[in-house]
N, C-alpha and C. Protein backbone atom coordinates (compact mmCIF):
# COMPACT_ATOMS: atom_id res chain seq x y z
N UNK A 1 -34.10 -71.94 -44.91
CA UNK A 1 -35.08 -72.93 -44.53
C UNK A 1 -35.12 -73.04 -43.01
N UNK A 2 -36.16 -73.24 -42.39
CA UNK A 2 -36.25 -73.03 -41.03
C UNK A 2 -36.78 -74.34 -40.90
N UNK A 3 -35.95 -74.70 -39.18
CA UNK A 3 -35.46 -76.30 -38.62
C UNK A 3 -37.29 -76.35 -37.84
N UNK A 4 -37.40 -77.24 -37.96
CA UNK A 4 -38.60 -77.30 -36.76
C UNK A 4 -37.77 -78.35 -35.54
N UNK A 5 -37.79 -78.01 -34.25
CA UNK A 5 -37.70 -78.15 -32.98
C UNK A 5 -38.53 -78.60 -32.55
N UNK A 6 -38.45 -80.01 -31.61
CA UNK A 6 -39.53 -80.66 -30.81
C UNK A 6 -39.06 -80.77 -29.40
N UNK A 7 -40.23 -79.96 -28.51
CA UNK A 7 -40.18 -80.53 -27.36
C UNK A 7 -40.77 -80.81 -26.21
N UNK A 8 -40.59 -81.24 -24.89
CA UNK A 8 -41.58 -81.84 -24.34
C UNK A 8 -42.13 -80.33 -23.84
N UNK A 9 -43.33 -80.26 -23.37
CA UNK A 9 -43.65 -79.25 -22.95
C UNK A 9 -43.21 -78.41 -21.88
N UNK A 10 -42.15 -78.90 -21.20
CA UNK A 10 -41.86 -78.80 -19.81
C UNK A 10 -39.94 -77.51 -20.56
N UNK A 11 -39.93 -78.38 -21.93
CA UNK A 11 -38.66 -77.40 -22.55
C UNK A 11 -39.15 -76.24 -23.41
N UNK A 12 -40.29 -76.30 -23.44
CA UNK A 12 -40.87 -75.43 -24.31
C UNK A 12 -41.56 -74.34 -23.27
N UNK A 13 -41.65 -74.71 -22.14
CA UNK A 13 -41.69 -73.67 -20.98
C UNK A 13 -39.96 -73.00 -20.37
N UNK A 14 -39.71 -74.10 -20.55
CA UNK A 14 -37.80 -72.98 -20.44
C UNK A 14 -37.60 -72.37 -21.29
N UNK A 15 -37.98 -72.54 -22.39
CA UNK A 15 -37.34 -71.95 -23.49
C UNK A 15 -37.86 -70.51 -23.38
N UNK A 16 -39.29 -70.62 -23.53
CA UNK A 16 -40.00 -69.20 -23.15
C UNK A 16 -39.68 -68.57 -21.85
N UNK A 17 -39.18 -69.08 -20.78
CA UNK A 17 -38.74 -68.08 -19.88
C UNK A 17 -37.36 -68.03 -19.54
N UNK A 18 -36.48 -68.40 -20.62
CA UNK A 18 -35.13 -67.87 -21.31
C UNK A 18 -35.74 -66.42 -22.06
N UNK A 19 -36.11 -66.49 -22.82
CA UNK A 19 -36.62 -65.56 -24.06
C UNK A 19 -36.88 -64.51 -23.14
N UNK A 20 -38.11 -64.75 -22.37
CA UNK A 20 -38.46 -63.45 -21.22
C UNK A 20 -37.39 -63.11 -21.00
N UNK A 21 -36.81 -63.81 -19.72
CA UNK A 21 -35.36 -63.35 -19.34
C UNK A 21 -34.05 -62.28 -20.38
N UNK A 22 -34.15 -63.10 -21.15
CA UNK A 22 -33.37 -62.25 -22.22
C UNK A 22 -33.85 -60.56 -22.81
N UNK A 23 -34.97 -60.77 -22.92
CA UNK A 23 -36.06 -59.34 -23.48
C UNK A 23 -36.37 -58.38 -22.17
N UNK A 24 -36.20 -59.33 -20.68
CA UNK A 24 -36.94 -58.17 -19.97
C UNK A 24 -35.75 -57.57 -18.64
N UNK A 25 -35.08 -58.79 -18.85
CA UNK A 25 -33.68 -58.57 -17.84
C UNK A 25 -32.61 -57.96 -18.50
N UNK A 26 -31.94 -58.81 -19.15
CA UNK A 26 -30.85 -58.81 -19.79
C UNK A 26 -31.00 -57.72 -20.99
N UNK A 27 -32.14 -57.03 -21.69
CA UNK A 27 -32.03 -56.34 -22.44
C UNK A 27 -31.95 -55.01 -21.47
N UNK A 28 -32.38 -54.55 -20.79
CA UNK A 28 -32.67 -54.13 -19.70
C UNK A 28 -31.04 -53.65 -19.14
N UNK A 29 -30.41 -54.46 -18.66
CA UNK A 29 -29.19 -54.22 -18.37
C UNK A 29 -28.22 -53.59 -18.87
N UNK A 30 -28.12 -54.24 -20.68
CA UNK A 30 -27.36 -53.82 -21.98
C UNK A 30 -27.45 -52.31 -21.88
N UNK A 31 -29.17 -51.92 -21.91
CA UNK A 31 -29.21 -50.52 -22.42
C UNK A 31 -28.70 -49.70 -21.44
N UNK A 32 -28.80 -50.29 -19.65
CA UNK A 32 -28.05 -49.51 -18.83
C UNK A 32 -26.61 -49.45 -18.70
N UNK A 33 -25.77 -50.04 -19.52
CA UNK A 33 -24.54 -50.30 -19.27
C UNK A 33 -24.39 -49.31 -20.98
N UNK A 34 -25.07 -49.30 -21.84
CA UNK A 34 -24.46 -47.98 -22.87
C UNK A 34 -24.74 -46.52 -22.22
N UNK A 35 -25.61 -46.43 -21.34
CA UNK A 35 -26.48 -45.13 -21.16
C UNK A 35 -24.72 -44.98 -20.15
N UNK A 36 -24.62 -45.60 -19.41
CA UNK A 36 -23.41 -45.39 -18.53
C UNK A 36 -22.25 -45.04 -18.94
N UNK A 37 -22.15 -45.87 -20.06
CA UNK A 37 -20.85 -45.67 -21.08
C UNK A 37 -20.46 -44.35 -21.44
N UNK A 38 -21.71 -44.01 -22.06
CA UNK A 38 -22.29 -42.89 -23.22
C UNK A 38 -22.00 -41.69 -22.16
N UNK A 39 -22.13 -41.49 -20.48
CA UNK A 39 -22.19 -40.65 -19.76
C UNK A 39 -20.43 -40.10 -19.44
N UNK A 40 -19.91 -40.77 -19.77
CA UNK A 40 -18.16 -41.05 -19.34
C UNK A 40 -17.39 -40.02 -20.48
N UNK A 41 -18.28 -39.82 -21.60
CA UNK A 41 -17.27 -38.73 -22.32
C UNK A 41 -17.34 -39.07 -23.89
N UNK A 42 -16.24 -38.34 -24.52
CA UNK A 42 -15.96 -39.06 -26.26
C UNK A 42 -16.40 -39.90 -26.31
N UNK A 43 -17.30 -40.18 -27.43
CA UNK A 43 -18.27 -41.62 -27.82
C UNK A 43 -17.00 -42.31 -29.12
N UNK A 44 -15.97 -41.14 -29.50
CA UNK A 44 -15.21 -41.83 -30.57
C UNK A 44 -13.77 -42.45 -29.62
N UNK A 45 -13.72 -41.96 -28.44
CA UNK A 45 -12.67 -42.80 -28.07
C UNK A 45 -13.05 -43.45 -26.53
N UNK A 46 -14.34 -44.21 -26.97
CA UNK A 46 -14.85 -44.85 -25.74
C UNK A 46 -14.96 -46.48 -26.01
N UNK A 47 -13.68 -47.03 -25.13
CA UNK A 47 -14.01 -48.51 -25.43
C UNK A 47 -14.97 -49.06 -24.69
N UNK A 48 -15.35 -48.47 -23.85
CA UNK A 48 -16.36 -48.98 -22.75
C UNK A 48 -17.63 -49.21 -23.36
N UNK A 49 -17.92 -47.75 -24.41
CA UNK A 49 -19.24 -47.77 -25.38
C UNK A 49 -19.04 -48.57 -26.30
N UNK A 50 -17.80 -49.18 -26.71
CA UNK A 50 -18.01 -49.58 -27.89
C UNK A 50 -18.53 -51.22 -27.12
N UNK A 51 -17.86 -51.56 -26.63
CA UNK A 51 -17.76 -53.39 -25.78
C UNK A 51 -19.51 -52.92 -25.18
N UNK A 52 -19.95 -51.92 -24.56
CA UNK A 52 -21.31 -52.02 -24.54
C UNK A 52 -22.56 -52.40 -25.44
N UNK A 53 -22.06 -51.85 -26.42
CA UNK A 53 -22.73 -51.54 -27.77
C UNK A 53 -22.80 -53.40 -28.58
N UNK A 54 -21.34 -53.37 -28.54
CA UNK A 54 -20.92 -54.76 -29.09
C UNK A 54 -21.76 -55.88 -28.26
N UNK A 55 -22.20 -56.09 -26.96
CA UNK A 55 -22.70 -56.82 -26.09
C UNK A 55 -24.29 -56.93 -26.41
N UNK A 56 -24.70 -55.67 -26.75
CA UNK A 56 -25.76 -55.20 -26.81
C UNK A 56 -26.57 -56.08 -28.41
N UNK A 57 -25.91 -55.81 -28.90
CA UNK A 57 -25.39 -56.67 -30.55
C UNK A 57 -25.58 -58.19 -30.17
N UNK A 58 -25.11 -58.61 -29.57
CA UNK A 58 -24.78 -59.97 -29.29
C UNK A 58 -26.20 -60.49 -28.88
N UNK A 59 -26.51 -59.50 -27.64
CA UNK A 59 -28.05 -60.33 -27.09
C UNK A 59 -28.73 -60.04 -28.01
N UNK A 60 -29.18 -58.61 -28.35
CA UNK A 60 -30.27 -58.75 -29.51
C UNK A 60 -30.25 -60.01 -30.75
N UNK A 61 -29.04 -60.58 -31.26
CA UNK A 61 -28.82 -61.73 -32.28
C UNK A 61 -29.48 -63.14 -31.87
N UNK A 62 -29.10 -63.30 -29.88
CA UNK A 62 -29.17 -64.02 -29.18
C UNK A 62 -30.72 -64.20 -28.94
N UNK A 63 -31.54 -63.03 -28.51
CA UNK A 63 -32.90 -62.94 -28.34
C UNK A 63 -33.76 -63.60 -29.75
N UNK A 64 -32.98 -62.74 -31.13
CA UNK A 64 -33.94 -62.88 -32.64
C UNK A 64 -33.87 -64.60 -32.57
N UNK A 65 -32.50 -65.51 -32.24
CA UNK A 65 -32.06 -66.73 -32.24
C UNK A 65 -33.57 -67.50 -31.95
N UNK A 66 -33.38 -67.22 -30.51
CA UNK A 66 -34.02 -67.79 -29.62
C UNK A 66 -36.13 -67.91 -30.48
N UNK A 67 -36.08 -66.76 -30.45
CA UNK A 67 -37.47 -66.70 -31.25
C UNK A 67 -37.95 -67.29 -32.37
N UNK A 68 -37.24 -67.03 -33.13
CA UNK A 68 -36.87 -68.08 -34.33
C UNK A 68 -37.34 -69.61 -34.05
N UNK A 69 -36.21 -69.91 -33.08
CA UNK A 69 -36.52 -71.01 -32.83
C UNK A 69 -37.86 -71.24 -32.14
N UNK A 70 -38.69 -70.68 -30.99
CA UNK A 70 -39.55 -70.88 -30.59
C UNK A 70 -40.70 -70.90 -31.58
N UNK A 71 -40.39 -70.10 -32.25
CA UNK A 71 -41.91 -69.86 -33.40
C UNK A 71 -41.27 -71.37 -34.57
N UNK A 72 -40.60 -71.89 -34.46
CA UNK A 72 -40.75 -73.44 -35.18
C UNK A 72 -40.55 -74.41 -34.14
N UNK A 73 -41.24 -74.07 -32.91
CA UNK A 73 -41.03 -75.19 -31.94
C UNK A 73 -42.35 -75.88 -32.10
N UNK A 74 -42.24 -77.21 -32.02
CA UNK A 74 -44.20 -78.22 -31.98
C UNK A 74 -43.58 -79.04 -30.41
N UNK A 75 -44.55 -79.35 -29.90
CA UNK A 75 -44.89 -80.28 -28.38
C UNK A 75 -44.81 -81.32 -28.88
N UNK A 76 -44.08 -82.51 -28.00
CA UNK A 76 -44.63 -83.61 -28.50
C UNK A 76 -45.30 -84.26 -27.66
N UNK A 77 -46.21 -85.17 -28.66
CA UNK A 77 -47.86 -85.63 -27.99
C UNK A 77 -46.93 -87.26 -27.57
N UNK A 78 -46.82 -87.81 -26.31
CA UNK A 78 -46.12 -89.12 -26.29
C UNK A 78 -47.23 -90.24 -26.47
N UNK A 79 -49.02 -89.75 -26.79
CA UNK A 79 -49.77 -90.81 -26.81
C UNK A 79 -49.43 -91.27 -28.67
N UNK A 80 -49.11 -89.92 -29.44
CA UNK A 80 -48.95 -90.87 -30.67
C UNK A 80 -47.56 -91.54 -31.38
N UNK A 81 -47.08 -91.48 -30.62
CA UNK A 81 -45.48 -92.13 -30.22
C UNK A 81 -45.48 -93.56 -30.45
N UNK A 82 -45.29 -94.33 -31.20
CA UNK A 82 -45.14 -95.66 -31.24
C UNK A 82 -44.48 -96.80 -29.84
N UNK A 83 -45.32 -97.51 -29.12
CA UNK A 83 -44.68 -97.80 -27.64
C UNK A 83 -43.59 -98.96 -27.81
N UNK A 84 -44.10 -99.88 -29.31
CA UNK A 84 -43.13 -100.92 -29.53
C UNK A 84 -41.87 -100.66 -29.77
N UNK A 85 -41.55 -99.47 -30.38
CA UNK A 85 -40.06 -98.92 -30.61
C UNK A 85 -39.55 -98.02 -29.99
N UNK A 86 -38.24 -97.73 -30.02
CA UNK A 86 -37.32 -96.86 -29.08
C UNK A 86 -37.51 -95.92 -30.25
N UNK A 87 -38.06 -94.51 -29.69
CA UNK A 87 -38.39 -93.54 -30.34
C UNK A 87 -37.86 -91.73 -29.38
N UNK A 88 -38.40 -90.80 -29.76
CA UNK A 88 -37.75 -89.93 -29.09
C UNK A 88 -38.93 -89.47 -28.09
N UNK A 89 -38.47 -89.24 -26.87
CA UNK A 89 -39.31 -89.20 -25.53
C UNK A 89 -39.31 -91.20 -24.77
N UNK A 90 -38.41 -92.00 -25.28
CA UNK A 90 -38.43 -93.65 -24.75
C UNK A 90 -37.53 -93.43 -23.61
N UNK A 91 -37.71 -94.29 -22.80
CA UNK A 91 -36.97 -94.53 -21.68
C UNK A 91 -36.40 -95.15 -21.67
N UNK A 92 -35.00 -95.92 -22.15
CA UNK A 92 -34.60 -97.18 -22.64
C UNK A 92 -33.77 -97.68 -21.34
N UNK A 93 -34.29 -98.98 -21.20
CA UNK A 93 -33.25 -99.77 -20.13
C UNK A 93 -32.05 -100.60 -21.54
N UNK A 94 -31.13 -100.33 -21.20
CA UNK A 94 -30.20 -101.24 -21.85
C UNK A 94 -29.13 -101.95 -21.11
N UNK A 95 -28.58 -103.07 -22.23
CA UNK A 95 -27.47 -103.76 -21.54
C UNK A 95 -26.21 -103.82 -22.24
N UNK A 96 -24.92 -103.72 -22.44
CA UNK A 96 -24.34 -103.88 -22.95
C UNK A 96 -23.29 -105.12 -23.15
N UNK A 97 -23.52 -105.58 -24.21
CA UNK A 97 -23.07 -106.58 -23.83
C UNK A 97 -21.67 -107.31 -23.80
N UNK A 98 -20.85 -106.68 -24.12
CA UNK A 98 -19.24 -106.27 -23.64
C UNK A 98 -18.87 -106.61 -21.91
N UNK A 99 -19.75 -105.74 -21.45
CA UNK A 99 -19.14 -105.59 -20.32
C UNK A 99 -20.52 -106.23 -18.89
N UNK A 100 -21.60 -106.45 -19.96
CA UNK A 100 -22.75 -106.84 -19.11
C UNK A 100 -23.27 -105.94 -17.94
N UNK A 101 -22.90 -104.88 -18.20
CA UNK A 101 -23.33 -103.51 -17.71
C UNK A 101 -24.79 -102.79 -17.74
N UNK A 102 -25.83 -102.58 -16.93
CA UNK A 102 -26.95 -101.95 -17.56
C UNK A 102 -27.06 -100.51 -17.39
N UNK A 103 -27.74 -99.57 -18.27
CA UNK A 103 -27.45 -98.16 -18.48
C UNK A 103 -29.18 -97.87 -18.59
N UNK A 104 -29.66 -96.76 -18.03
CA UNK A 104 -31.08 -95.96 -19.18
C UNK A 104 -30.69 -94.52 -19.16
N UNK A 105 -31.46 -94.54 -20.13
CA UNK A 105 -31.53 -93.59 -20.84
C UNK A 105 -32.66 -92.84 -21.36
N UNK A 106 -32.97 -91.60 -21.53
CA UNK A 106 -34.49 -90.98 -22.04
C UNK A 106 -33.61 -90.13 -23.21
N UNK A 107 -34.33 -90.20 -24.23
CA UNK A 107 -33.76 -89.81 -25.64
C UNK A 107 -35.05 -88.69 -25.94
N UNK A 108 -33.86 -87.77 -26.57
CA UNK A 108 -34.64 -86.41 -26.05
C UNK A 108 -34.46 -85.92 -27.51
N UNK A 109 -35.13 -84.58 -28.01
CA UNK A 109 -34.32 -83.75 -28.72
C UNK A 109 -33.06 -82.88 -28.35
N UNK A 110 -32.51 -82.83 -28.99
CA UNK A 110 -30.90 -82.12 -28.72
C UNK A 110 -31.13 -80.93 -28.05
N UNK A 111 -32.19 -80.16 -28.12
CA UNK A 111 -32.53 -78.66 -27.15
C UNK A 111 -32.29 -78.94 -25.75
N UNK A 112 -32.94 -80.78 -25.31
CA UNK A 112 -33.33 -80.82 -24.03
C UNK A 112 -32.30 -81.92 -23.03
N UNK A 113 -31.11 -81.73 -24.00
CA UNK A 113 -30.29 -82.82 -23.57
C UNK A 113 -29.46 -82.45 -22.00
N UNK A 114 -29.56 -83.53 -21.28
CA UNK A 114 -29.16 -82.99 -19.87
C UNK A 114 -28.50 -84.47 -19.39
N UNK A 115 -27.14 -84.39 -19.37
CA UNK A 115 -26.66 -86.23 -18.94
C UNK A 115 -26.78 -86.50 -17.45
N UNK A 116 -26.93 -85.62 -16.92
CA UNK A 116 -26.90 -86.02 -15.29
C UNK A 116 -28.40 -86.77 -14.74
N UNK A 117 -29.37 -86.18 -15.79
CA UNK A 117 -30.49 -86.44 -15.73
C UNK A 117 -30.56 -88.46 -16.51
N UNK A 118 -29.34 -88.50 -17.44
CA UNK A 118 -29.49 -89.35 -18.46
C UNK A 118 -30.48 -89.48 -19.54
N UNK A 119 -30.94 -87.78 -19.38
CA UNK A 119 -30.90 -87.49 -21.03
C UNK A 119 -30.62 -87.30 -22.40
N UNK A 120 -30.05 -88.11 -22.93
CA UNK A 120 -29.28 -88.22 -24.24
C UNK A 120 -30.07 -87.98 -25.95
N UNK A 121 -29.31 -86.86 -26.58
CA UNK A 121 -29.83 -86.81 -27.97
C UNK A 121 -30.19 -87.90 -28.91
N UNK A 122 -31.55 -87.42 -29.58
CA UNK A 122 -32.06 -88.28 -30.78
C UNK A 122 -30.97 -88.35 -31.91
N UNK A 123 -30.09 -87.20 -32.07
CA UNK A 123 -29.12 -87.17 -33.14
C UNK A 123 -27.37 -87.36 -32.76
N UNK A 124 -27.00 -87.99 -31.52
CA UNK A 124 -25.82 -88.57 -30.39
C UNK A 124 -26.01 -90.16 -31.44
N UNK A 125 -24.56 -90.23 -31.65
CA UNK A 125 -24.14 -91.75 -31.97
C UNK A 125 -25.34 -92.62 -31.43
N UNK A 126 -25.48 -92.57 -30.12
CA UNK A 126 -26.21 -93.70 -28.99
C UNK A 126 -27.94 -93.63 -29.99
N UNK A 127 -28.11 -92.26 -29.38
CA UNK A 127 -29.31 -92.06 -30.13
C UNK A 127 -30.00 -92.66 -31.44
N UNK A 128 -28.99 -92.16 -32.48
CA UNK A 128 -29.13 -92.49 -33.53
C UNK A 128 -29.31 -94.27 -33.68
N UNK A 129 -28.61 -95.06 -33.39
CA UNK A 129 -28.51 -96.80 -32.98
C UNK A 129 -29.63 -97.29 -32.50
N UNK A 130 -30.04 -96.37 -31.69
CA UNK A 130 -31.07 -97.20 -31.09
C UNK A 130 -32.37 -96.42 -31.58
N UNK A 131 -32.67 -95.48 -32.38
CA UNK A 131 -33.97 -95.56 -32.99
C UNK A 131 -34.97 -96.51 -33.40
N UNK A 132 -36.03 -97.17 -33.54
CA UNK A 132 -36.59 -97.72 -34.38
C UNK A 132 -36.52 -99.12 -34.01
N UNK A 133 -35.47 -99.40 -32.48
CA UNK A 133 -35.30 -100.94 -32.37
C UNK A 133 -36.25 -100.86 -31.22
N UNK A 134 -36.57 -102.54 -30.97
CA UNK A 134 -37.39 -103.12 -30.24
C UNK A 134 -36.92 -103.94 -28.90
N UNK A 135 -37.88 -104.48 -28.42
CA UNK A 135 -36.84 -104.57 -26.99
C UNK A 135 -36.37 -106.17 -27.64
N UNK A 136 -35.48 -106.52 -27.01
CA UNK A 136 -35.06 -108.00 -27.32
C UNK A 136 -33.55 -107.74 -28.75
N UNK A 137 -33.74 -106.37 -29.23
CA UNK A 137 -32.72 -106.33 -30.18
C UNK A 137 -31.34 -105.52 -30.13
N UNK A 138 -30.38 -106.09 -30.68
CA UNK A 138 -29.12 -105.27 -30.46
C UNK A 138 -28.79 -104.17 -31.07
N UNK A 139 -28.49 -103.03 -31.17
CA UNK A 139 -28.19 -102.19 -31.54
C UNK A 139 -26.37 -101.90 -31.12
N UNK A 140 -25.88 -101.79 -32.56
CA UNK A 140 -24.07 -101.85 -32.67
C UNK A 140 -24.05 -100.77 -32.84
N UNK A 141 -23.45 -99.41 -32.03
CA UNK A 141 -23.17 -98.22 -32.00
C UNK A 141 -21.62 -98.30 -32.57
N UNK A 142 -21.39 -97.44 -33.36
CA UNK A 142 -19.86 -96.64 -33.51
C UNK A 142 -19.73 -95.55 -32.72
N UNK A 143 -18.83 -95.61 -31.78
CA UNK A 143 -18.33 -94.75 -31.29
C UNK A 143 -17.16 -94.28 -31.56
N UNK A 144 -16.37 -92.90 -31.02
CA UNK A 144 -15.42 -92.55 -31.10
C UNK A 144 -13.83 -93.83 -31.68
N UNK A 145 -14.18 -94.64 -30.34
CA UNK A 145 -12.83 -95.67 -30.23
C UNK A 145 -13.50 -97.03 -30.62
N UNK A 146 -14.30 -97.05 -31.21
CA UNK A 146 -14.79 -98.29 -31.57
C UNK A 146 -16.15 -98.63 -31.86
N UNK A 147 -16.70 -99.35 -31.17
CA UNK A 147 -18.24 -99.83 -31.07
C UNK A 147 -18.48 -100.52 -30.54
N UNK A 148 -20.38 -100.60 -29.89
CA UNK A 148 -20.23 -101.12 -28.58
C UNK A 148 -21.96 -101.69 -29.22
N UNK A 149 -22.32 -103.20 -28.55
CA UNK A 149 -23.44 -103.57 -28.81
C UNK A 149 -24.41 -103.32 -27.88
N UNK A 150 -25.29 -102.67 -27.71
CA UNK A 150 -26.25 -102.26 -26.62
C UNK A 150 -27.45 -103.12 -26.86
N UNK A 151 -28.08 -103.88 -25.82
CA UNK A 151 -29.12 -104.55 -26.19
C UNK A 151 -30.40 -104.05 -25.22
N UNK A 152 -31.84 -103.75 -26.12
CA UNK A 152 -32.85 -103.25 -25.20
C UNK A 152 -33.19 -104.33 -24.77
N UNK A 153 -33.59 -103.99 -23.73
CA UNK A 153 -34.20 -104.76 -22.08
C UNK A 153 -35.64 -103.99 -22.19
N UNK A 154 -35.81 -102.98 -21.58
CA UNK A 154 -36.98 -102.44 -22.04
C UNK A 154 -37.45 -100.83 -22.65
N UNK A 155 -38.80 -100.66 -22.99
CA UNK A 155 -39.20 -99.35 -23.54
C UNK A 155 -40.09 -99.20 -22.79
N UNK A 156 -39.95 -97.87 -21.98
CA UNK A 156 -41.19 -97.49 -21.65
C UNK A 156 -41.15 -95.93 -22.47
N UNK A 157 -42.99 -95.57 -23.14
CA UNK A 157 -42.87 -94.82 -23.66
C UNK A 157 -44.38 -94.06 -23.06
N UNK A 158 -44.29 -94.09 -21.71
CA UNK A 158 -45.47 -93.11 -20.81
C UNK A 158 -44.89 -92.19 -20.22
């Protein structure tokens, strides 16, 4: 059964010039590093050909991966996105209220997750908690060592 993948358009342009990269560089390289191998002597007692070969294996699995996935990738449209709820593509201001700390966050699909950015997964503990809530409501995460009450402050979903 094949996953369908959502993402913003901006990951769905990396993704495709990963894929390039992989098919026009990196395949590219593989075949020059067997042709090199292959030039060195015995093909039955060549570890060089074989770890070439084996590499070679790897990206091609890596490339079919990648495609796969792109051909079940959809864009997402953020005008039909619900703005009242914390949904995936929201910008969430939160507070916690433990420590009275405020945090945001943009809740992404898992392809496009980047924390430095404070991009965090739709399917991440955090993620998951705060789906579907509204601003003014608490959301009680389980975490690892416990659980923590996060309360939305706001959604922006432009």
């Amino acid at each position: 059964m094949t996953k369908i993948t959502y993402y913003t358009k901006e990951g769905l342009e990396k993704l495709k010039k990963e894929l390039d990269h992989l098919k026009n560089v990196e395949r590219l390289k593989a075949s020059q590093a067997i042709a090199e191998a292959r030039d060195k002597g015995d093909l039955s007692e060549n570890a060089e050909y074989d770890a070439a070969k084996e590499a070679q294996g790897h990206l091609e699995a890596k490339i079919a991966k990648k495609q796969e996935v792109l051909a079940n990738a959809r864009v997402l449209d953020k005008t039909t996105l619900d703005s009242d709820k914390v949904s995936i593509l929201s910008k969430i201001l939160l507070k916690n209220k433990q420590n009275n700390t405020e945090m945001s966050y943009t809740l992404v699909a898992p392809s496009e997750v980047n924390l430095a950015e404070g991009k965090i997964s739709i399917e991440s503990p955090i993620g998951k908690g705060l789906l579907g809530k509204k601003i003014g409501e608490v959301a009680k995460i389980e975490i690892p060592n416990g659980s923590i009450d996060l309360e939305i402050i706001k959604i922006d979903n432009n």
